[in-house]
N, C-alpha and C. Protein backbone atom coordinates (compact mmCIF):
# COMPACT_ATOMS: atom_id res chain seq x y z
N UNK A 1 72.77 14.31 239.27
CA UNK A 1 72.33 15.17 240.36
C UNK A 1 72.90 16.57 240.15
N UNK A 2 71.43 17.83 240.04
CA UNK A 2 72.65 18.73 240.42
C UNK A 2 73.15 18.65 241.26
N UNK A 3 74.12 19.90 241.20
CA UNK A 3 75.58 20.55 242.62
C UNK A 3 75.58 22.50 242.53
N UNK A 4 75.39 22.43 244.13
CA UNK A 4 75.17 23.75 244.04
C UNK A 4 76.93 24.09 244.16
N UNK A 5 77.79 23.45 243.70
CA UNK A 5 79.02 23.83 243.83
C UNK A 5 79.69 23.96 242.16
N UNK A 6 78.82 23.69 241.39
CA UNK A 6 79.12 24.35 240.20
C UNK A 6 79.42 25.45 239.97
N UNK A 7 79.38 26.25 238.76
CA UNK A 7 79.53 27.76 238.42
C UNK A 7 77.83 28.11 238.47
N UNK A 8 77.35 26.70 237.18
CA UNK A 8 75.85 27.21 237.22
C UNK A 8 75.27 27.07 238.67
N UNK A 9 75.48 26.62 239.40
CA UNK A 9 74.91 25.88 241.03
C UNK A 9 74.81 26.89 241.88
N UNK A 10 76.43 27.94 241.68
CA UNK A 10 76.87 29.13 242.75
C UNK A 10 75.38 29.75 241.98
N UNK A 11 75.66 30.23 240.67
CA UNK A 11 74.39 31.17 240.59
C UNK A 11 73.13 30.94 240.92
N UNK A 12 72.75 29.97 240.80
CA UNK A 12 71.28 29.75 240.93
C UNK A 12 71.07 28.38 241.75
N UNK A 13 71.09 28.60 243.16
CA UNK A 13 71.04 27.03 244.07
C UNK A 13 69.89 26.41 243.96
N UNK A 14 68.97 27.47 243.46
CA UNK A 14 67.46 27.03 243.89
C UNK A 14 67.33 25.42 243.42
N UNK A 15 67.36 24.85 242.13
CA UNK A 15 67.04 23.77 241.35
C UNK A 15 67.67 22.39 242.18
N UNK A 16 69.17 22.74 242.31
CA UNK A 16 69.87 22.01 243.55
C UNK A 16 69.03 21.32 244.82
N UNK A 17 69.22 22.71 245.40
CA UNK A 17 68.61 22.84 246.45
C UNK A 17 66.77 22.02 246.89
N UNK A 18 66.08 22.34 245.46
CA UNK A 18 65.13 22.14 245.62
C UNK A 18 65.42 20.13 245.27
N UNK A 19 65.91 19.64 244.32
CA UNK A 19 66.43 18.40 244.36
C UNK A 19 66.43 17.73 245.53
N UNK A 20 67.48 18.20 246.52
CA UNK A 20 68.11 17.73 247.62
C UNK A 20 66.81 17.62 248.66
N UNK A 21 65.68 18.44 248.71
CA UNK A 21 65.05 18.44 249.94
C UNK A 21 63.90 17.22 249.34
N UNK A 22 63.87 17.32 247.52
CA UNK A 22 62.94 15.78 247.55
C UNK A 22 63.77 14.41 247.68
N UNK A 23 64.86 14.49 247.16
CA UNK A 23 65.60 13.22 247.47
C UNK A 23 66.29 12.77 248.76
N UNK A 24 66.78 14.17 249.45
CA UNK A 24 67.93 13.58 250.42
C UNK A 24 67.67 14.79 251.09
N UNK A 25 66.54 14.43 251.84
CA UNK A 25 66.30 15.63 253.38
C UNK A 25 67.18 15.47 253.81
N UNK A 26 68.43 14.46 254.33
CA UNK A 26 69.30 14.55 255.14
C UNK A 26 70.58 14.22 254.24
N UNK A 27 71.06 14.81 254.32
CA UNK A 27 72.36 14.68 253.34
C UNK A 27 73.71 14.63 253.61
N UNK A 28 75.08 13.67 253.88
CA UNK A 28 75.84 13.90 254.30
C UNK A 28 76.74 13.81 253.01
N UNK A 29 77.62 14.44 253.89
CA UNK A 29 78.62 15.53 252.53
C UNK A 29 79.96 14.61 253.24
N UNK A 30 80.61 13.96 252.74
CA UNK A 30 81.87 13.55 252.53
C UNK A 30 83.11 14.58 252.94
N UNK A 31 83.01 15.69 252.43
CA UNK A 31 83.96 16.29 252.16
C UNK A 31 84.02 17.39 253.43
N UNK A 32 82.57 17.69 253.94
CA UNK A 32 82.75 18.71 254.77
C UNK A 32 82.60 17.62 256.06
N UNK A 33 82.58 16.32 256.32
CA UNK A 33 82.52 15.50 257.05
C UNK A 33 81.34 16.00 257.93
N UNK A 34 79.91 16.30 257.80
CA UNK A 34 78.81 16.74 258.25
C UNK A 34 77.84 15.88 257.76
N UNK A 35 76.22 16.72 258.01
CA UNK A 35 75.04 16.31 257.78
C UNK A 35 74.33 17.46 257.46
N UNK A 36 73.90 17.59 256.30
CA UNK A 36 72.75 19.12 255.48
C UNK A 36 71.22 18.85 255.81
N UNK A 37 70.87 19.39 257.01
CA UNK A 37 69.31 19.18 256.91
C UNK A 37 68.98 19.98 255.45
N UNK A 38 67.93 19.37 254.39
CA UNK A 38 67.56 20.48 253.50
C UNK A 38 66.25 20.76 253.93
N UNK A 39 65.55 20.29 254.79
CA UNK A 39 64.28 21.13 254.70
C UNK A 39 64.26 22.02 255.99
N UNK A 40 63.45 22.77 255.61
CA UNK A 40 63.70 24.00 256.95
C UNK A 40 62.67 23.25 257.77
N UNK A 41 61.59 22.54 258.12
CA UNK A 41 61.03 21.63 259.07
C UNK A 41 61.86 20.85 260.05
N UNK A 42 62.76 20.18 258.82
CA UNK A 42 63.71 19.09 259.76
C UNK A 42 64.79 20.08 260.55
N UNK A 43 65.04 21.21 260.10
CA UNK A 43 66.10 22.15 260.54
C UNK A 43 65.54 22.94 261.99
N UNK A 44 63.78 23.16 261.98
CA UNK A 44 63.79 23.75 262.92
C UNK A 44 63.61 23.01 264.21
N UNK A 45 63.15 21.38 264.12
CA UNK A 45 63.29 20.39 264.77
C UNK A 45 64.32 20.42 265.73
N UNK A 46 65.58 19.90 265.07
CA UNK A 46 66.49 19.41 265.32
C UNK A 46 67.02 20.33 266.11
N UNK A 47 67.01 22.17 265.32
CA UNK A 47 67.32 23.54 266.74
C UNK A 47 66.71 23.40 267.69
N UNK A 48 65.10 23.13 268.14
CA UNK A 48 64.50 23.33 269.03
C UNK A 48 63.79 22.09 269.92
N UNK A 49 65.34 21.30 269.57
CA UNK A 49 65.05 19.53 270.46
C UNK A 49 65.92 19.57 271.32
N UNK A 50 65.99 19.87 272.39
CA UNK A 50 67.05 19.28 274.22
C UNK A 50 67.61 18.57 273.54
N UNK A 51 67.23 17.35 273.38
CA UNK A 51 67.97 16.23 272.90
C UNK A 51 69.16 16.05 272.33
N UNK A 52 69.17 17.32 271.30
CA UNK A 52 70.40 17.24 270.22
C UNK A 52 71.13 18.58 271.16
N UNK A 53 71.15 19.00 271.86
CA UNK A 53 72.09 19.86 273.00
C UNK A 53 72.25 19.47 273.78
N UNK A 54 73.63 19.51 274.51
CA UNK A 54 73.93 19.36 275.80
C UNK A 54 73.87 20.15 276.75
N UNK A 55 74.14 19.78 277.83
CA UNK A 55 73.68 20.90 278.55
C UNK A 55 74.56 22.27 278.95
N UNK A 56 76.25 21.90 278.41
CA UNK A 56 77.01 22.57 277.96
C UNK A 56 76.41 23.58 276.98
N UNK A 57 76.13 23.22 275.85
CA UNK A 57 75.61 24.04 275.09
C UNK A 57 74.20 24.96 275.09
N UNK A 58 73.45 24.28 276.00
CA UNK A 58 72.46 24.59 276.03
C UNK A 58 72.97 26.11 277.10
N UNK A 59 73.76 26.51 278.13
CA UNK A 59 74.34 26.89 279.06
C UNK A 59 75.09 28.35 278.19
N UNK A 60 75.82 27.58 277.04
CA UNK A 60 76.35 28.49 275.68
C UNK A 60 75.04 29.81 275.56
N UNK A 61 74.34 29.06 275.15
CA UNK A 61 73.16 29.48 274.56
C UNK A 61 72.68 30.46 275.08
N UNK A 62 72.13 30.26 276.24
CA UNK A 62 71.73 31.03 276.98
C UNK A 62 72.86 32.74 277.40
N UNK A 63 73.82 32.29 277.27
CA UNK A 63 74.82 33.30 278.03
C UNK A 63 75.27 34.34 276.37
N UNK A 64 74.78 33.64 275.29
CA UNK A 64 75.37 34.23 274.09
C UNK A 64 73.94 34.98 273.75
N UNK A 65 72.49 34.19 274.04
CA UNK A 65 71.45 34.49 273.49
C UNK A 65 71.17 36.22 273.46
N UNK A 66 71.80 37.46 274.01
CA UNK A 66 71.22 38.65 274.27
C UNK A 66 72.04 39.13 272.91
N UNK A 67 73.08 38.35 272.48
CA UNK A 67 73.96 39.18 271.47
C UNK A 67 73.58 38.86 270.38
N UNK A 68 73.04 37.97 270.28
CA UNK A 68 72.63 37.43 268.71
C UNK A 68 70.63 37.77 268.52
N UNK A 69 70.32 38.29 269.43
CA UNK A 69 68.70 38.62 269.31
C UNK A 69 68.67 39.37 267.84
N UNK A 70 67.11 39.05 267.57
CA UNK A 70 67.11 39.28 265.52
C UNK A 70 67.34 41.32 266.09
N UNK A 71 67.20 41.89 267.13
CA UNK A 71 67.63 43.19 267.02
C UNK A 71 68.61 43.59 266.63
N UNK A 72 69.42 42.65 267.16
CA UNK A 72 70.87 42.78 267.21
C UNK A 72 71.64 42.56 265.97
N UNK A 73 70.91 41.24 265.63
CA UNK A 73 71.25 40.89 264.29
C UNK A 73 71.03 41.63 262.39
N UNK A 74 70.03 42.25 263.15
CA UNK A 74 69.84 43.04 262.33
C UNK A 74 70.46 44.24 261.89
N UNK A 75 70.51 44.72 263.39
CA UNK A 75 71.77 45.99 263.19
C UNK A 75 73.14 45.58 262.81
N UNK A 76 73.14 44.12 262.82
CA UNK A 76 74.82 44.20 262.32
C UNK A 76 74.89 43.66 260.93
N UNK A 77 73.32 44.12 260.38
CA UNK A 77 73.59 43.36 258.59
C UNK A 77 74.53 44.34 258.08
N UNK A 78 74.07 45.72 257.78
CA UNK A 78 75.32 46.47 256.77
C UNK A 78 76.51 46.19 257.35
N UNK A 79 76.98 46.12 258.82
CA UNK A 79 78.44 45.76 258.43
C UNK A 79 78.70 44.92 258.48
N UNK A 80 78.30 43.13 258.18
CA UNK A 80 78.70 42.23 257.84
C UNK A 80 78.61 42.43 256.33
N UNK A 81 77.52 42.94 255.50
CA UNK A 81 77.35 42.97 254.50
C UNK A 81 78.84 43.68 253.66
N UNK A 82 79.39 44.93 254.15
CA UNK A 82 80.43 45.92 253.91
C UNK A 82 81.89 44.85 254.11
N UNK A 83 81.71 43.96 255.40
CA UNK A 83 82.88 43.55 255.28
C UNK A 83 82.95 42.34 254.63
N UNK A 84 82.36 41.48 254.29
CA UNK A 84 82.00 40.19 253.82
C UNK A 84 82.32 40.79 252.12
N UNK A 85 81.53 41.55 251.01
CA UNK A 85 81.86 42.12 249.83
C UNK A 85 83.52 42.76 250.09
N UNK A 86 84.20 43.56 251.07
CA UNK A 86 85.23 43.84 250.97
C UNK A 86 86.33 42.63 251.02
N UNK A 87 85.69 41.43 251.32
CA UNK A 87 86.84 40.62 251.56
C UNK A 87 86.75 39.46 250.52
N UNK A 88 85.57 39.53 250.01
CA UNK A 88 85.21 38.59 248.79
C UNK A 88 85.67 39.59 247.12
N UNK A 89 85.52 40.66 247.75
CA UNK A 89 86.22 41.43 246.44
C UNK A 89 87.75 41.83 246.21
N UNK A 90 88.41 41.34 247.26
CA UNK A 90 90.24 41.49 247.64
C UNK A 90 90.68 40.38 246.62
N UNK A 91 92.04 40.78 245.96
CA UNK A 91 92.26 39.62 245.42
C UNK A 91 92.64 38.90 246.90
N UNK A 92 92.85 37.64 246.31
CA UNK A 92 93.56 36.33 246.82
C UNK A 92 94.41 35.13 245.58
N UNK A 93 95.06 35.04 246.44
CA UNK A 93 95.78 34.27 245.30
C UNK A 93 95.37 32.42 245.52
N UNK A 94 94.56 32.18 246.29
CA UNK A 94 94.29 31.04 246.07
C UNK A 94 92.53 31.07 245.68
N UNK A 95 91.85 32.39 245.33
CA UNK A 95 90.76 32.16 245.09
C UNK A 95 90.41 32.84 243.45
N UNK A 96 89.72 32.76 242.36
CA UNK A 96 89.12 33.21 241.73
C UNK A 96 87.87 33.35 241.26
N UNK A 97 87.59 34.79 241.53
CA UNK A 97 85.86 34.94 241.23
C UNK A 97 85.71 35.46 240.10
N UNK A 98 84.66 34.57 239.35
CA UNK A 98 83.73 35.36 238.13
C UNK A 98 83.08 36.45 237.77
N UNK A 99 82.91 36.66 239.00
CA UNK A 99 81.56 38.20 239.43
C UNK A 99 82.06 38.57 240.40
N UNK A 100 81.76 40.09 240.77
CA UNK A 100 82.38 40.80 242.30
C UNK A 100 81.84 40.01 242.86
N UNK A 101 81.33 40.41 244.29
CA UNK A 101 80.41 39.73 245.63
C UNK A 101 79.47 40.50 245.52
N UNK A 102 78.46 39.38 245.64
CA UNK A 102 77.30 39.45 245.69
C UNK A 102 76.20 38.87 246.21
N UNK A 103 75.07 39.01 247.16
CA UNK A 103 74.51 38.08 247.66
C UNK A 103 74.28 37.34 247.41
N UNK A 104 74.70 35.94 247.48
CA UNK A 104 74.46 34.87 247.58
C UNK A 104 72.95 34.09 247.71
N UNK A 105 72.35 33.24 246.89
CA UNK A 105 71.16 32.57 247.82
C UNK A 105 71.84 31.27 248.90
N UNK A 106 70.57 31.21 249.60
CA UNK A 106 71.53 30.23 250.05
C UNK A 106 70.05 29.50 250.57
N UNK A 107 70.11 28.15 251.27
CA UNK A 107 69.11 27.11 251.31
C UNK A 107 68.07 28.23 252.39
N UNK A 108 68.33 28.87 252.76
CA UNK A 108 67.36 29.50 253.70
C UNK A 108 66.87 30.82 253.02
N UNK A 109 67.57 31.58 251.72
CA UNK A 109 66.63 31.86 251.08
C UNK A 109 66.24 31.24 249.46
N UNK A 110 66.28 30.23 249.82
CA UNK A 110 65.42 29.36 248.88
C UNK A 110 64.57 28.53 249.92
N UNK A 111 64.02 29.11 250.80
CA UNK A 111 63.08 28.24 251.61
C UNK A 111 61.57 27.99 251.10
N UNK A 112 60.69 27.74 251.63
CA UNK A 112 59.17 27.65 251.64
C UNK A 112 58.85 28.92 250.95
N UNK A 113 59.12 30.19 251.63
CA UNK A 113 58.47 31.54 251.23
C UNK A 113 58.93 31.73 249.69
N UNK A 114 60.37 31.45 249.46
CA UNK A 114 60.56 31.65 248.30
C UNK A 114 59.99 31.08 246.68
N UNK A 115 60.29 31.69 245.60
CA UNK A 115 59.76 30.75 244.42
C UNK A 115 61.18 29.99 243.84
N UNK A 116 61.37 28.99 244.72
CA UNK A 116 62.66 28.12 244.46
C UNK A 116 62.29 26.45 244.55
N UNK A 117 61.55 26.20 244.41
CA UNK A 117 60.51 25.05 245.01
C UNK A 117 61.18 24.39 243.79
């Protein structure tokens, strides 16, 4: 199986990625003690089902929903982008990178729209 946790994997998830959504739409990971929806179908499901929220959260949601609107979100790409590369490009002494920082793919852009299939 690939692993998008390789060296080759970090660079290029697509092949991974695309693996995982024919074999194991639902995928649980051991290590991060979770569950990986890989297809963005089953992903938008599961966001937009009552069912899997409580009403706690659902309550969350609502009271957080004005700050996270895609307006909002949008205006805060360059400076997540500025601080996310400044902190991935700091040393650390428990991390080592191959390449500065750099955008990342990640399962959502290796989705449907993309050529990652």
């Amino acid at each position: 199986m690939l692993s998008i946790l390789t060296p080759e994997g970090r660079a290029n998830p697509c092949p991974a990625l695309a693996e995982l959504r024919r074999t194991e739409p639902v995928c649980h990971h051991a290590g991060f003690n979770t569950y990986f929806l890989t297809r963005f179908p089953d992903r938008q499901a599961v966001l937009t089902d009552p069912e899997f929220h409580g009403t706690d959260h659902a309550r969350l949601r609502r009271l957080a929903g004005g700050a996270f609107s895609a307006r909002r979100v949008a205006a805060l790409r360059p400076t997540v982008r500025d601080i996310t590369a400044r902190l991935l490009n700091s040393p650390h002494p428990r991390r080592t990178w191959p390449h500065p920082a750099r955008p990342a793919a990640t399962p959502s852009a290796c989705g449907p729209s993309r050529n990652c299939r």
